[in-house]
C-alpha atoms as a PDB file:
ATOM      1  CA  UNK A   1      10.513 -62.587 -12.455  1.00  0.00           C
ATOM      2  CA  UNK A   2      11.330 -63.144 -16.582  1.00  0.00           C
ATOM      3  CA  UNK A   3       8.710 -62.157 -18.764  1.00  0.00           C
ATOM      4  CA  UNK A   4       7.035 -64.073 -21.391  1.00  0.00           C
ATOM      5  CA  UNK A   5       8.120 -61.972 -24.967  1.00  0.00           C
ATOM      6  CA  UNK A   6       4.916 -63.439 -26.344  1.00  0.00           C
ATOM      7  CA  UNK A   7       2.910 -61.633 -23.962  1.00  0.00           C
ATOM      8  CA  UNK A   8       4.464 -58.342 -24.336  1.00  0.00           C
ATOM      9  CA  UNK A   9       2.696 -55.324 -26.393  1.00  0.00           C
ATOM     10  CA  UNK A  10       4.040 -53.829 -29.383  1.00  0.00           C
ATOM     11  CA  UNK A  11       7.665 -52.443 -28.802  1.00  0.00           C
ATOM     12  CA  UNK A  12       9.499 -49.804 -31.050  1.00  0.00           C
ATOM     13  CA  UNK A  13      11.400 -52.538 -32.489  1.00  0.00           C
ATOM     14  CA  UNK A  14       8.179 -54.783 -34.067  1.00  0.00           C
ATOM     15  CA  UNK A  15       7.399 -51.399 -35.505  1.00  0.00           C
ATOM     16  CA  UNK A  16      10.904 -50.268 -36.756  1.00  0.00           C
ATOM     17  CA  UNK A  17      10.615 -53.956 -38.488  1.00  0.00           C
ATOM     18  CA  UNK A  18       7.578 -54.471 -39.959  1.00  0.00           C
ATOM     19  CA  UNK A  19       6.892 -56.258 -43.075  1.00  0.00           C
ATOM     20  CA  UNK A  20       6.668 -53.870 -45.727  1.00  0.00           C
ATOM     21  CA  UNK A  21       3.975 -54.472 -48.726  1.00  0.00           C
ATOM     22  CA  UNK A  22       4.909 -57.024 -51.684  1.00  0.00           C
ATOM     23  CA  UNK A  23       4.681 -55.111 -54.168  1.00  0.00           C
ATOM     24  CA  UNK A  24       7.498 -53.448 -55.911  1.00  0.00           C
ATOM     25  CA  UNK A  25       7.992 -50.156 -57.653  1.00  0.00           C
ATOM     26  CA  UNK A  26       7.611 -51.214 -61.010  1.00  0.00           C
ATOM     27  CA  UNK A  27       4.510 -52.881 -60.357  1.00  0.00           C
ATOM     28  CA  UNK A  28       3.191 -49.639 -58.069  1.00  0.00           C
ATOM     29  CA  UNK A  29       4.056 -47.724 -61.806  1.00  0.00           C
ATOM     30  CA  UNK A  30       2.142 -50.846 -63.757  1.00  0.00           C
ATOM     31  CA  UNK A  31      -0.346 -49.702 -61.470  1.00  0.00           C
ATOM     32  CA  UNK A  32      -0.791 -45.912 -62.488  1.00  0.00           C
ATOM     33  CA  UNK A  33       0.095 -46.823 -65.606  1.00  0.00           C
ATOM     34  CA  UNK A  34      -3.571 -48.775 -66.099  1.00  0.00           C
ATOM     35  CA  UNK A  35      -5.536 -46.367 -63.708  1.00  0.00           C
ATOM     36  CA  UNK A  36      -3.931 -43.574 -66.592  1.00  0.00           C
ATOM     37  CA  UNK A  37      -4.836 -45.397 -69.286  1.00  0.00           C
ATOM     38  CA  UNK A  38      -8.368 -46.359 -68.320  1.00  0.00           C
ATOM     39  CA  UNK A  39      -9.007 -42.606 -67.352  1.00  0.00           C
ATOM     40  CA  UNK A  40      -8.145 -41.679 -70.807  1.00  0.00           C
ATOM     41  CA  UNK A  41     -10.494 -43.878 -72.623  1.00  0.00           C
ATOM     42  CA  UNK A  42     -13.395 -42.682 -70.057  1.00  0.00           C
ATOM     43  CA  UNK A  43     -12.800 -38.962 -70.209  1.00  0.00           C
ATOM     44  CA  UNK A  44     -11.687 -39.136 -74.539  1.00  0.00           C
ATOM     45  CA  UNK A  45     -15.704 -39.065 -75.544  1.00  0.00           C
ATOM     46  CA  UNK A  46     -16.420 -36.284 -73.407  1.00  0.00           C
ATOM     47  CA  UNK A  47     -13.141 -34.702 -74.532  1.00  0.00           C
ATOM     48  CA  UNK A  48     -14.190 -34.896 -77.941  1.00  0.00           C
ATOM     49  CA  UNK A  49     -17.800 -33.931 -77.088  1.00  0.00           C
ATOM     50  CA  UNK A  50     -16.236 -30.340 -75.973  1.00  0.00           C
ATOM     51  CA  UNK A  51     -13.684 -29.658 -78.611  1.00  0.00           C
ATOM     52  CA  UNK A  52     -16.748 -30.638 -81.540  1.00  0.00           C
ATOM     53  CA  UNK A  53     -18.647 -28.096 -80.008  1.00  0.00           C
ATOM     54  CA  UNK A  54     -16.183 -25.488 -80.304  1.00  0.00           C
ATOM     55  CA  UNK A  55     -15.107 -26.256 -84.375  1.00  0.00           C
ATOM     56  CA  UNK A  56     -16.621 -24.685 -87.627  1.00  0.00           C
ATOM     57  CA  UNK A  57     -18.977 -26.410 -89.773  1.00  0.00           C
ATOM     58  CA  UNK A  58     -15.979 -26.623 -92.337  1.00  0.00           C
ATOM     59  CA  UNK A  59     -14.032 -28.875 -89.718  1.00  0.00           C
ATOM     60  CA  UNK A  60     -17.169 -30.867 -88.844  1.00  0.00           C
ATOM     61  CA  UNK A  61     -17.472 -32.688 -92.086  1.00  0.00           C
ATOM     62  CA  UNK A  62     -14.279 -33.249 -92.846  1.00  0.00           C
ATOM     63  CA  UNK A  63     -12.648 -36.668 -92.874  1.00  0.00           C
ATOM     64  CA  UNK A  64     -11.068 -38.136 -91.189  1.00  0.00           C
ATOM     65  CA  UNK A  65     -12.057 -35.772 -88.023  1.00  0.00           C
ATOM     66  CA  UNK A  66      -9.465 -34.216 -86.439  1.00  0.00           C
ATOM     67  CA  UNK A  67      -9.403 -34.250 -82.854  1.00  0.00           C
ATOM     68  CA  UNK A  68      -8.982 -30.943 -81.378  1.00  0.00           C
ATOM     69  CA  UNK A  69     -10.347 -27.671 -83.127  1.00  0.00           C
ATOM     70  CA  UNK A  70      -7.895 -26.052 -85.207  1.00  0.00           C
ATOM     71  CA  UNK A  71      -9.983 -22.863 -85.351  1.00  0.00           C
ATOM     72  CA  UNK A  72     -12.243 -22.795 -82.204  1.00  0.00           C
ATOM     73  CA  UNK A  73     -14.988 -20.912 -82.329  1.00  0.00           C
ATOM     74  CA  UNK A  74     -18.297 -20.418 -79.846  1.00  0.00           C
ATOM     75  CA  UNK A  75     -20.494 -19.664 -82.996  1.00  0.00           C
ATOM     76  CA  UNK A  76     -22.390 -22.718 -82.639  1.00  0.00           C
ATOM     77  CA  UNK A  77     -23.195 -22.047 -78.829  1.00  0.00           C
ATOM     78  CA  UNK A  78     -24.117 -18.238 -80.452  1.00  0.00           C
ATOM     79  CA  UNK A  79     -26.379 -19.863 -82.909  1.00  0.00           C
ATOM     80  CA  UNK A  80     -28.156 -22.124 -80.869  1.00  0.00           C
ATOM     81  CA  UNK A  81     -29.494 -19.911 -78.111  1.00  0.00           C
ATOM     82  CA  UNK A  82     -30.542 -17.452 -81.319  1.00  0.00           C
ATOM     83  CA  UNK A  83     -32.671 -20.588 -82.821  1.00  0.00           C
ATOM     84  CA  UNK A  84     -34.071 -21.366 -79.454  1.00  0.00           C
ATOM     85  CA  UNK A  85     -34.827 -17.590 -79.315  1.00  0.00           C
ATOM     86  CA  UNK A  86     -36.805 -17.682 -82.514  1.00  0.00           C
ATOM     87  CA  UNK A  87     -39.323 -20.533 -80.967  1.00  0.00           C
ATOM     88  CA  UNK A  88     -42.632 -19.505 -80.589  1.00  0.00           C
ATOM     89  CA  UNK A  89     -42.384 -20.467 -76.985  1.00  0.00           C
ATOM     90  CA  UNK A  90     -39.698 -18.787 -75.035  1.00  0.00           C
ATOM     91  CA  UNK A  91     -36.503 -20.687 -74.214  1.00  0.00           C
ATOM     92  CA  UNK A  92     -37.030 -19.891 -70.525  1.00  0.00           C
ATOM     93  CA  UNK A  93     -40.231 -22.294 -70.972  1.00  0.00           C
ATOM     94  CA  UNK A  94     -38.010 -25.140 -72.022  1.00  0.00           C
ATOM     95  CA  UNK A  95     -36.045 -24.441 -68.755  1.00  0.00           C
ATOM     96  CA  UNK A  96     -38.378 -24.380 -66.366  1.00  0.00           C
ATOM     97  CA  UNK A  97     -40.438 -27.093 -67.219  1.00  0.00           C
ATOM     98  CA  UNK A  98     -36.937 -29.267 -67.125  1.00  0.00           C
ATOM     99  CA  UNK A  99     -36.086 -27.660 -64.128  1.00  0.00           C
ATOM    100  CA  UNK A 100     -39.499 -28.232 -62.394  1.00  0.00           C
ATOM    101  CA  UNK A 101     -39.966 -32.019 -63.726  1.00  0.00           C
ATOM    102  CA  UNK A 102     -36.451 -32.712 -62.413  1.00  0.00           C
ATOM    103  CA  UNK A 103     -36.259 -31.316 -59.079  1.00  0.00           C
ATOM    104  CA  UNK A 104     -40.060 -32.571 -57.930  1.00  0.00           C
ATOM    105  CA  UNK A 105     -38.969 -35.944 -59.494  1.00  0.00           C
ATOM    106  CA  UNK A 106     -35.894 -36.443 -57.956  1.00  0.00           C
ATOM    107  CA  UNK A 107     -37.186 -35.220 -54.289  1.00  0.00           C
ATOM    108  CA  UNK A 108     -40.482 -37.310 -54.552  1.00  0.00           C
ATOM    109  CA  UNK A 109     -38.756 -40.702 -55.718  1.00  0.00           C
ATOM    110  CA  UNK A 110     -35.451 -40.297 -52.724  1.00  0.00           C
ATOM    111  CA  UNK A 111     -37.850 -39.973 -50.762  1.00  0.00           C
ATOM    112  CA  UNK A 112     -40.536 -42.263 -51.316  1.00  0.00           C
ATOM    113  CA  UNK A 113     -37.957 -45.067 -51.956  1.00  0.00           C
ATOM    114  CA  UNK A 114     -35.934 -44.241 -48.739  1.00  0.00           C
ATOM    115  CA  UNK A 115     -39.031 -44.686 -46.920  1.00  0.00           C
ATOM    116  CA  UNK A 116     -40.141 -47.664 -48.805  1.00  0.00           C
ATOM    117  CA  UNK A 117     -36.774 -48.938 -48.260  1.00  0.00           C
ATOM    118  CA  UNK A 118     -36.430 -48.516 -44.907  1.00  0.00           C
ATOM    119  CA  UNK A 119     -39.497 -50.224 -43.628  1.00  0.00           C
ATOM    120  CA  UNK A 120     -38.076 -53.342 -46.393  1.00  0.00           C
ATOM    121  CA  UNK A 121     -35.219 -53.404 -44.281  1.00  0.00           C
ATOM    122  CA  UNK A 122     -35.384 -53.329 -41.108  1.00  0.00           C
ATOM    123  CA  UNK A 123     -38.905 -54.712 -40.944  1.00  0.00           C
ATOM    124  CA  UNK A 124     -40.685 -58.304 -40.979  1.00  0.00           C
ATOM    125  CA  UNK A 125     -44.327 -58.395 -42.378  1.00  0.00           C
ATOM    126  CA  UNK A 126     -46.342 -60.462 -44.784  1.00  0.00           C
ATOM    127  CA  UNK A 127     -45.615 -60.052 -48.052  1.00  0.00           C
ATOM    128  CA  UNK A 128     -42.468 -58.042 -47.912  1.00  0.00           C
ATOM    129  CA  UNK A 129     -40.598 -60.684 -49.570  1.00  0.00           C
ATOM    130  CA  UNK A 130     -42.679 -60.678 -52.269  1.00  0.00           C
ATOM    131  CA  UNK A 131     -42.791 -57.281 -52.712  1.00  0.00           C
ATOM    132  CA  UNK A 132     -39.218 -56.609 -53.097  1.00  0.00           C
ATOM    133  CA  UNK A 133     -38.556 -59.520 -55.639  1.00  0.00           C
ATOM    134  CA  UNK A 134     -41.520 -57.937 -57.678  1.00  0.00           C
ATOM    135  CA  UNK A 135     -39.183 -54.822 -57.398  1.00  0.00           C
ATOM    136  CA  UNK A 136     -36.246 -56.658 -58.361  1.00  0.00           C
ATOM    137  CA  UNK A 137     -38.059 -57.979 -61.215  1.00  0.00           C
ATOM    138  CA  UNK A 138     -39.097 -54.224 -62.876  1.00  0.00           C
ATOM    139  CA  UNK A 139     -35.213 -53.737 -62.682  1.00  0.00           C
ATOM    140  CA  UNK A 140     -35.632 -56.255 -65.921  1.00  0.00           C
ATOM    141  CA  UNK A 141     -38.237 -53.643 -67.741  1.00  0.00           C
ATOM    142  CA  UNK A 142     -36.937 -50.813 -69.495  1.00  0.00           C
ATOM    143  CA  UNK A 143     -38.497 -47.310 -70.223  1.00  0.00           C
ATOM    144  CA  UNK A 144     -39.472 -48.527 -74.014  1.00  0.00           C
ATOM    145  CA  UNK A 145     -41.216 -51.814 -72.557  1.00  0.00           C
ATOM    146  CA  UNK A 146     -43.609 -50.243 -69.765  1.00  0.00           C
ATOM    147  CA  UNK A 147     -44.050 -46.860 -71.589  1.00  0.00           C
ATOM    148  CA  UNK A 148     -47.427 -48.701 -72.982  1.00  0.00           C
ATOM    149  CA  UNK A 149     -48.644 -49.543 -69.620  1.00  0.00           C
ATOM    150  CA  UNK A 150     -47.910 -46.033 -67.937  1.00  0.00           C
ATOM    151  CA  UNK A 151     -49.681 -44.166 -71.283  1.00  0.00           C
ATOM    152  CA  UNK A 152     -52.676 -46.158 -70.545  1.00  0.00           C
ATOM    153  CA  UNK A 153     -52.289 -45.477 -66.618  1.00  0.00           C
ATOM    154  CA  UNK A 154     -51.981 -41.822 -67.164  1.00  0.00           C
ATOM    155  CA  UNK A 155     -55.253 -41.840 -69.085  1.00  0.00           C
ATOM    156  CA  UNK A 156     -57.252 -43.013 -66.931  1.00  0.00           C
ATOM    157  CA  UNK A 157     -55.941 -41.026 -64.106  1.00  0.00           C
ATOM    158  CA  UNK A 158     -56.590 -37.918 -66.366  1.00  0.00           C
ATOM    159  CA  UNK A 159     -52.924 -37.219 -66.423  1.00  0.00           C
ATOM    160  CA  UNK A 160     -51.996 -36.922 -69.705  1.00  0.00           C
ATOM    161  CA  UNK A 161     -50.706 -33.519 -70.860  1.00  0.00           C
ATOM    162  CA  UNK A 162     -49.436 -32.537 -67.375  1.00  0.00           C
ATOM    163  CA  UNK A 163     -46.597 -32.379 -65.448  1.00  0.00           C
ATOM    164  CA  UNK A 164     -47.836 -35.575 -62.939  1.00  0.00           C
ATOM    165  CA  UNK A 165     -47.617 -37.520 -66.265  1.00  0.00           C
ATOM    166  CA  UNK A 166     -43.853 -37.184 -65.757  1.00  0.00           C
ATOM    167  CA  UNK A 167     -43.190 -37.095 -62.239  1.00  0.00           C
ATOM    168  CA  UNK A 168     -45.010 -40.082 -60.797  1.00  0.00           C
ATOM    169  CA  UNK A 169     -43.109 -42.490 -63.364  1.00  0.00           C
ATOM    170  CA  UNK A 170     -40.138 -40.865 -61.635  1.00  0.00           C
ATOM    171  CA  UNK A 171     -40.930 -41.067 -58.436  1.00  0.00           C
ATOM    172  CA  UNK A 172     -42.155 -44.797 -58.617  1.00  0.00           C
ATOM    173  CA  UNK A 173     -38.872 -45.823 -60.060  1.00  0.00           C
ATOM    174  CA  UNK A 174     -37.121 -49.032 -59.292  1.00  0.00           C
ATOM    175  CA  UNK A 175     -33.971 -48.812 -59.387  1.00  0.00           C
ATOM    176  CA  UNK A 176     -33.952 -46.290 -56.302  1.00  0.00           C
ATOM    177  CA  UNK A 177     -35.918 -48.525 -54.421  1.00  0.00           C
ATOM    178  CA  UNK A 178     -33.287 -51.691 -54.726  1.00  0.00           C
ATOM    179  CA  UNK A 179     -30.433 -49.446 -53.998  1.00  0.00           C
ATOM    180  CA  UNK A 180     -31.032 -47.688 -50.909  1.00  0.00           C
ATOM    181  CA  UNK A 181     -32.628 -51.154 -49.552  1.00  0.00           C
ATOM    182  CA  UNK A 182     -29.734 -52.820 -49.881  1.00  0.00           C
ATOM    183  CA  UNK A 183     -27.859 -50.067 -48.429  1.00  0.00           C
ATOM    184  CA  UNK A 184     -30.116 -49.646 -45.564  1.00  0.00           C
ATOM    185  CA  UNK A 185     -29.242 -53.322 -44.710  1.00  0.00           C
ATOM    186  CA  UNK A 186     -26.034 -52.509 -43.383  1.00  0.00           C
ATOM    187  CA  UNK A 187     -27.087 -49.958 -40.936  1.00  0.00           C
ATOM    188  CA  UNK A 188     -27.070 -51.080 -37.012  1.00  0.00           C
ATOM    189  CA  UNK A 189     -30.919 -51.941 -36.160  1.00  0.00           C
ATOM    190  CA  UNK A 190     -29.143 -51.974 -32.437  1.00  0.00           C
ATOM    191  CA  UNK A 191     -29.125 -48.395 -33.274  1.00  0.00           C
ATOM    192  CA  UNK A 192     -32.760 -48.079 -33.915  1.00  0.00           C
ATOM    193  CA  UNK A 193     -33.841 -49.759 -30.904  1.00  0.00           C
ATOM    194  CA  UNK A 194     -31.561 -47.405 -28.983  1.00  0.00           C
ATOM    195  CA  UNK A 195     -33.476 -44.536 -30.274  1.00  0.00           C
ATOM    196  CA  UNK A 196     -36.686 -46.175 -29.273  1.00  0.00           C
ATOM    197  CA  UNK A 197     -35.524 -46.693 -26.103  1.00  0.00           C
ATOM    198  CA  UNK A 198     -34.905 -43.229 -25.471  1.00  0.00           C
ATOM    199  CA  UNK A 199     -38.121 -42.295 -26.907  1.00  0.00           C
ATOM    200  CA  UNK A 200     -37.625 -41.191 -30.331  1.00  0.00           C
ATOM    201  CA  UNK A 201     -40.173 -41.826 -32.732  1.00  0.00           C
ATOM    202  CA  UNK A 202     -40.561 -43.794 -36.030  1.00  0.00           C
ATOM    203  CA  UNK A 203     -40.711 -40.775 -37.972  1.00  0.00           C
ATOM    204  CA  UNK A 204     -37.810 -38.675 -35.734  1.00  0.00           C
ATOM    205  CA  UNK A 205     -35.521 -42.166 -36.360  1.00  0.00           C
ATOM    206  CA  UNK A 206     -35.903 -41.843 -39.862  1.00  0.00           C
ATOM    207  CA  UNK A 207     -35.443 -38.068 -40.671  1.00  0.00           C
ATOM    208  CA  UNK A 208     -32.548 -37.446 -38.075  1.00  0.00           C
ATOM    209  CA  UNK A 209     -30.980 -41.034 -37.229  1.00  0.00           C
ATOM    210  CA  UNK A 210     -31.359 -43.342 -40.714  1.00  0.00           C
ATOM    211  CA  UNK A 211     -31.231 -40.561 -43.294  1.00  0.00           C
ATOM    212  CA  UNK A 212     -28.147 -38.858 -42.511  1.00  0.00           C
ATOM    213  CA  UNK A 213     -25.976 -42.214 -42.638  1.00  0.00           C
ATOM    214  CA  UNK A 214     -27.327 -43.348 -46.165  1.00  0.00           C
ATOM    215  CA  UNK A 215     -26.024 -39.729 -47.593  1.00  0.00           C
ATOM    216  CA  UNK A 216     -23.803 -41.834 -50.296  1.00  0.00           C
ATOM    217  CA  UNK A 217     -27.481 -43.670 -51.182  1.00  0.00           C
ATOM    218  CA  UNK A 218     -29.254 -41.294 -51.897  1.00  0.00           C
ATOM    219  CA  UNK A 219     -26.767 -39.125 -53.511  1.00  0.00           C
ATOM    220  CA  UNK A 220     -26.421 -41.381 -56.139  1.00  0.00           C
ATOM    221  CA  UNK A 221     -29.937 -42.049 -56.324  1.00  0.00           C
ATOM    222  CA  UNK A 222     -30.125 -38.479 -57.152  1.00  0.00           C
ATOM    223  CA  UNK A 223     -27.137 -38.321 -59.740  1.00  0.00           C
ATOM    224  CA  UNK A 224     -29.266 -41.256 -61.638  1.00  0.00           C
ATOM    225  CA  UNK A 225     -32.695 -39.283 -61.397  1.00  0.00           C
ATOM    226  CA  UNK A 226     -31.307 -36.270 -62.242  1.00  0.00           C
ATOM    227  CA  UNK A 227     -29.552 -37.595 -65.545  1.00  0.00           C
ATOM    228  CA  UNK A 228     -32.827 -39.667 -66.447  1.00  0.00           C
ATOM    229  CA  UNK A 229     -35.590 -36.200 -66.261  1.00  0.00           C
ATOM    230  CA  UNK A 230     -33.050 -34.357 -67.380  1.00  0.00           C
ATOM    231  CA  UNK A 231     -32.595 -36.025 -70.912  1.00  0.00           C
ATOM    232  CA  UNK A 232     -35.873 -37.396 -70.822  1.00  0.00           C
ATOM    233  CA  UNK A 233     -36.877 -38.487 -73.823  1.00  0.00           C
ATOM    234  CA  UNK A 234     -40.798 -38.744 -73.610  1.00  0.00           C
ATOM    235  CA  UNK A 235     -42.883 -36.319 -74.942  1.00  0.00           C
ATOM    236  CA  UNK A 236     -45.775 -38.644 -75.284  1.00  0.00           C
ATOM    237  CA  UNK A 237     -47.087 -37.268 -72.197  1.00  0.00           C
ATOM    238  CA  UNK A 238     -46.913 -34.096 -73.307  1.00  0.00           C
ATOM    239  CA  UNK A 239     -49.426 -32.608 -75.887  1.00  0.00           C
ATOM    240  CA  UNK A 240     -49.010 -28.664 -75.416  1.00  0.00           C
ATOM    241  CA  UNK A 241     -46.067 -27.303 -76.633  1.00  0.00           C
ATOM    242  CA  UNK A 242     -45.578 -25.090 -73.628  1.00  0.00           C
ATOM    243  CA  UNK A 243     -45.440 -27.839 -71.742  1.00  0.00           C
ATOM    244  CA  UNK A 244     -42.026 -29.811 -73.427  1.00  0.00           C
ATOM    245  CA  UNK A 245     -39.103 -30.517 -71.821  1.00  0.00           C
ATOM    246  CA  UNK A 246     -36.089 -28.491 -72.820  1.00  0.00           C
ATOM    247  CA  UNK A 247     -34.332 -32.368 -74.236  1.00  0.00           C
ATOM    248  CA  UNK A 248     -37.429 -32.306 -76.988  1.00  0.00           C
ATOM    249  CA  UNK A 249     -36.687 -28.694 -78.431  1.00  0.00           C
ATOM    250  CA  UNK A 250     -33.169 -29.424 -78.410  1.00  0.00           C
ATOM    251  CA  UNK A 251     -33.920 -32.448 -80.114  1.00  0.00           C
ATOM    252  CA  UNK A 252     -35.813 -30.878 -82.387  1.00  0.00           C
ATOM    253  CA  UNK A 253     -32.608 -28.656 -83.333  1.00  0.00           C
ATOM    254  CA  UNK A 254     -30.705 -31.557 -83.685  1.00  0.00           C
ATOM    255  CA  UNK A 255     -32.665 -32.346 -86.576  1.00  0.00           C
ATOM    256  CA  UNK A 256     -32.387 -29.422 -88.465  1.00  0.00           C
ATOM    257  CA  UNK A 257     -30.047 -31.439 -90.912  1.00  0.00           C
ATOM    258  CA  UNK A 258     -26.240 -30.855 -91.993  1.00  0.00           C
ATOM    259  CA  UNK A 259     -26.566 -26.879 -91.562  1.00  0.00           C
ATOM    260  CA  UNK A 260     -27.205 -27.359 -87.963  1.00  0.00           C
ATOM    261  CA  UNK A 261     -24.759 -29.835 -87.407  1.00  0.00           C
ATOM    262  CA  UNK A 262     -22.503 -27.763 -85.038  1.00  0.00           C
ATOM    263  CA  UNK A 263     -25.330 -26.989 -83.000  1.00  0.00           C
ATOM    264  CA  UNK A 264     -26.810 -30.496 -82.529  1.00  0.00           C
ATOM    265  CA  UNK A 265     -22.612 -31.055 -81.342  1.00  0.00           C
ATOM    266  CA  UNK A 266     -23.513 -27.949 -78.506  1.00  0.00           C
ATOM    267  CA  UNK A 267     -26.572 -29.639 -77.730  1.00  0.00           C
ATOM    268  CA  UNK A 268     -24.902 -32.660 -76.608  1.00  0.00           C
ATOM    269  CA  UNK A 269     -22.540 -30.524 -74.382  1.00  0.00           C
ATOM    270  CA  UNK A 270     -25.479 -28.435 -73.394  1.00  0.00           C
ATOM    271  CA  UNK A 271     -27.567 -31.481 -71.934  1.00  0.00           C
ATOM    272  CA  UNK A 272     -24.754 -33.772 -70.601  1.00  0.00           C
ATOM    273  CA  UNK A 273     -23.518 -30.732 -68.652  1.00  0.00           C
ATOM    274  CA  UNK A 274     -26.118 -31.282 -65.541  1.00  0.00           C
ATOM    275  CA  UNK A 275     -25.619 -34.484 -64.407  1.00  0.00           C
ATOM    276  CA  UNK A 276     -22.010 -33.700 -64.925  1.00  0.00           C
ATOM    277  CA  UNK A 277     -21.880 -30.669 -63.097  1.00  0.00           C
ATOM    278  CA  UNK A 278     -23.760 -32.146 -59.786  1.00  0.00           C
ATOM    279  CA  UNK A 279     -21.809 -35.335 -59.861  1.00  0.00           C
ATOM    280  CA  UNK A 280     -18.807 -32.945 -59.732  1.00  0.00           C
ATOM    281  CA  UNK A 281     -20.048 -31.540 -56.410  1.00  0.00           C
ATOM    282  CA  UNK A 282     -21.641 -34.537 -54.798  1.00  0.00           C
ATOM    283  CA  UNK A 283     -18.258 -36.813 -55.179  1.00  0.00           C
ATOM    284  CA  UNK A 284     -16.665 -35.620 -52.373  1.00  0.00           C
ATOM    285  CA  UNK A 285     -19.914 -36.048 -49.957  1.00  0.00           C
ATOM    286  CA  UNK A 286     -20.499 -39.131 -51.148  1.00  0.00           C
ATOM    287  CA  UNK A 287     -16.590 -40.512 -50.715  1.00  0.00           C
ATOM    288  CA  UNK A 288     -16.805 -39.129 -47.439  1.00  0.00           C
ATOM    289  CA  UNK A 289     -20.052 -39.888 -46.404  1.00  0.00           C
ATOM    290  CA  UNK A 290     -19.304 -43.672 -47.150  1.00  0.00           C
ATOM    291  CA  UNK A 291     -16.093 -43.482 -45.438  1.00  0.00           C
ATOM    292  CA  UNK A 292     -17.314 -42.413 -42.050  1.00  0.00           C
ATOM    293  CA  UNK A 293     -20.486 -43.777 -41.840  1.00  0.00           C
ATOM    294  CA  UNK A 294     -20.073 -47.687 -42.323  1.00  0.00           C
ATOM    295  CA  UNK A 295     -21.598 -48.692 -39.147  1.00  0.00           C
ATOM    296  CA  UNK A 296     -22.086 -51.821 -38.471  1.00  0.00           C
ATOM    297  CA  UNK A 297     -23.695 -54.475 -35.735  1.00  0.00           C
END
């Protein structure tokens, strides 16, 4: 009996021939060539951010700058933890308060948004509509517009002058809320219903099932949260000194006028270096995470 060639498998010889890719070497080097050049202009600013930190006062003011420090020093690192020293509250103050704001702020808003955003997505009920376009609709707002409105809020709750005055802003943020709701979107609801089936419950499916396979969400929720308490800039909040965040004394230093000028340069260095440091480590789990876990109906 002949066989039909058309309804034959693959063979060795549709593989030994298959079309290669259109594009040529010189446009695979065009290629890295851009990707080079756009990495330069994204890491030069934090490039120079670094070697400022590390020059003289002498090579600070002159012009024009020069790029890299001719005589690098760590003086102004030195002389900024000595003036932070000299405060009448301890430096470690600074720190924890940061550190406390931060890590409460971050937890409470990935997780009140993931839940938030979970029941948005895979859930039909009266007024959800409405409810996310009025959160797509704070995404207009900045910080400077509604800090008014949360000042007043924080009065009347008695909040002012703590740390609540700080973290609930955080925690009801926005921009966490759209994010993982759109990612949630994507994930299988046939999923869900499997679970249910089996006799998992709402709170199980969420925790063990849902959470795991929006990793890349809220990672980067985190990496935003993390950079906004951080650096946070309001202090109006905050009455007692002991209770400042560690971005308002080194403000404060910043300040100090033309003799502190290499210290205001490790201050930048010295506040950027956070949300650096755990967007370093959370890449990879994030890449990954959104590599092997796009599920889909």
């Amino acid at each position: 009996m002949r066989r039909n060639k058309y309804l034959e498998g693959p063979t060795i010889h549709h593989y030994k021939f298959r079309r290669k890719p259109n594009r040529s070497l010189g446009g695979d080097l065009g290629v890295y060539i851009f990707l080079f050049i756009c990495s330069m202009i994204m890491v030069f600013p934090l490039f120079y951010a670094i070697t400022s930190s590390l020059k003289p006062l002498d090579e600070l003011l002159k012009m024009p700058p020069d790029i890299i420090a001719r005589n690098p020093t760590l003086d102004n690192y030195s002389d900024l933890f000595i003036t932070l020293s000299q405060s009448w509250v301890p430096f470690t103050r600074y720190v924890y308060n940061t550190v406390f704001v931060t890590l409460f702020g971050t937890l409470g808003h990935v997780i009140i948004a993931s839940m938030a955003a979970y029941v948005l997505a895979k859930y039909r009920f009266p007024g959800g509509q409405v409810f996310f376009k009025i959160v797509v609709l704070a995404l207009m707002f900045s910080g400077y517009v509604t800090g008014i409105p949360n000042y007043l809020i924080m009065c009347r709750l008695h909040m002012v002058d703590t740390y609540w005055a700080l973290i609930l802003p955080a925690i009801g943020g926005s921009m966490g809320l759209f994010l993982m709701k759109q990612f949630m979107e994507g994930f299988p609801m046939s999923l869900i219903e499997a679970a249910k089936i089996d006799g998992a419950r709402e709170w199980t499916i969420f925790w063990k099932l849902v959470m795991p396979n929006v990793r890349p969400a809220w990672l980067t929720i985190s990496i935003f949260s993390i950079q906004g308490l951080w650096n946070n800039p309001q202090t109006a909040y905050i009455y007692t000194e002991a209770k400042k965040m560690l971005s308002y004394a080194l403000t404060q230093i910043q300040a100090g006028g033309i003799a502190r000028t290499g210290q205001g340069n490790a201050v930048i260095v010295f506040t950027m270096s956070v949300p650096i440091i755990f967007f370093i480590f959370s890449q990879s789990q994030i890449i990954e995470t959104m590599a092997t876990s796009g599920l889909k109906d």
